[in-house]
Protein backbone atom coordinates (compact mmCIF):
# COMPACT_ATOMS: atom_id res chain seq x y z
CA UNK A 1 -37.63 2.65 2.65
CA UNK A 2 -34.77 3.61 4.90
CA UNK A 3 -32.38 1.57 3.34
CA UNK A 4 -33.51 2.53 -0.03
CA UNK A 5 -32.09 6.30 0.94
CA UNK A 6 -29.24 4.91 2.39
CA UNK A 7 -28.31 3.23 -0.55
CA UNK A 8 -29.02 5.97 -2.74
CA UNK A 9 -26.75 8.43 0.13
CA UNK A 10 -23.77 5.20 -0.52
CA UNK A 11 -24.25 5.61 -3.97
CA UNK A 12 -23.53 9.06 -4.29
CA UNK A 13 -20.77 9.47 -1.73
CA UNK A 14 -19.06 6.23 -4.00
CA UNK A 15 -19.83 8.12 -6.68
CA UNK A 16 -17.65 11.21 -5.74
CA UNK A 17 -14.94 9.29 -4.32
CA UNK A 18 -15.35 7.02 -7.79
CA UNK A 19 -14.96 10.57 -9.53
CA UNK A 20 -11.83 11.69 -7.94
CA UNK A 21 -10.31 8.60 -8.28
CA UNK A 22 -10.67 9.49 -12.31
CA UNK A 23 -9.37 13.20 -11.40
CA UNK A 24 -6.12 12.04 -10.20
CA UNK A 25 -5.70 9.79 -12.74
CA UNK A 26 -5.99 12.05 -15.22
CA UNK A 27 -3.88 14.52 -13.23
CA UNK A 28 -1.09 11.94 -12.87
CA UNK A 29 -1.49 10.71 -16.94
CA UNK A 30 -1.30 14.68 -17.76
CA UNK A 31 1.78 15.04 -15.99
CA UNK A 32 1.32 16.12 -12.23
CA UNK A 33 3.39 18.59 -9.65
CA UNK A 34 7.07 18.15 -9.04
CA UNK A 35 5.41 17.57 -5.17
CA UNK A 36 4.14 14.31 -6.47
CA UNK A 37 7.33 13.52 -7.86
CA UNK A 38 8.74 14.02 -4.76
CA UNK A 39 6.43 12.39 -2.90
CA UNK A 40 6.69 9.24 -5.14
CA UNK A 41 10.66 9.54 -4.02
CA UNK A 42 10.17 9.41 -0.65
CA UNK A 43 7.48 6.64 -1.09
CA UNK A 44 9.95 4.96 -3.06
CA UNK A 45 12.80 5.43 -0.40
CA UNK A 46 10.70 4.57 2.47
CA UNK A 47 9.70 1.20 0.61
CA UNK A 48 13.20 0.43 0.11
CA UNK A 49 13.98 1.13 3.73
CA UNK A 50 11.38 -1.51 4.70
CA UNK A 51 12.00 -4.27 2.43
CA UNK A 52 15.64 -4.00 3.65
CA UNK A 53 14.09 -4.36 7.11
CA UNK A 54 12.16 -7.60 6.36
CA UNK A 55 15.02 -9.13 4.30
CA UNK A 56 17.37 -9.04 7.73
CA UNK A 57 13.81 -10.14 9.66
CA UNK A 58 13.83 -13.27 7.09
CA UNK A 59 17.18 -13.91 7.34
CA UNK A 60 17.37 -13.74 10.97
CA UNK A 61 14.62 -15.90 10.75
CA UNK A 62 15.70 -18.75 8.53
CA UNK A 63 18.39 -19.00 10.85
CA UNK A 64 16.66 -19.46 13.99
CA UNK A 65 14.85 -22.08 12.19
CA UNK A 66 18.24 -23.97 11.04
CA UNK A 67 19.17 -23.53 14.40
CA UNK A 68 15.75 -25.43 15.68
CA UNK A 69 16.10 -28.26 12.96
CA UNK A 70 19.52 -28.87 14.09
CA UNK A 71 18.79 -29.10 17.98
CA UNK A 72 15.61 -31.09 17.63
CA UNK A 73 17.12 -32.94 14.46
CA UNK A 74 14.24 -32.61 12.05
């Protein structure tokens, strides 16, 4: 029986979250704030920043690896 209420306590609770997840869609379809906007920006920035970080990470990476293949001759 307890699990049958905590089910039904899940279900709700997804439920809401399941709801708001339509609000903002709608919001964002509908046009949203210019704070979105500028929040997509900075996303957008900040995801630029990072793949810049792991391209120089994989770079630096593939090169330690030539370096191994060349000492150990594989």
């Amino acid at each position: 029986m307890n699990r049958l209420k905590m089910a039904k306590g899940n279900g709700s609770s997804d439920e809401l979250l399941e709801q708001a997840g339509f609000e903002e869609e709608k919001r964002m379809i509908l046009g949203g704030e210019d704070d979105d906007d500028l929040e997509f920006d900075d996303m957008k920035e900040m995801d630029d920043i990072l793949l810049e970080k792991l391209t120089t990470i994989d770079k630096k990476h593939g090169e330690k690896l030539a370096e191994l293949n060349h000492i150990f001759g594989g």
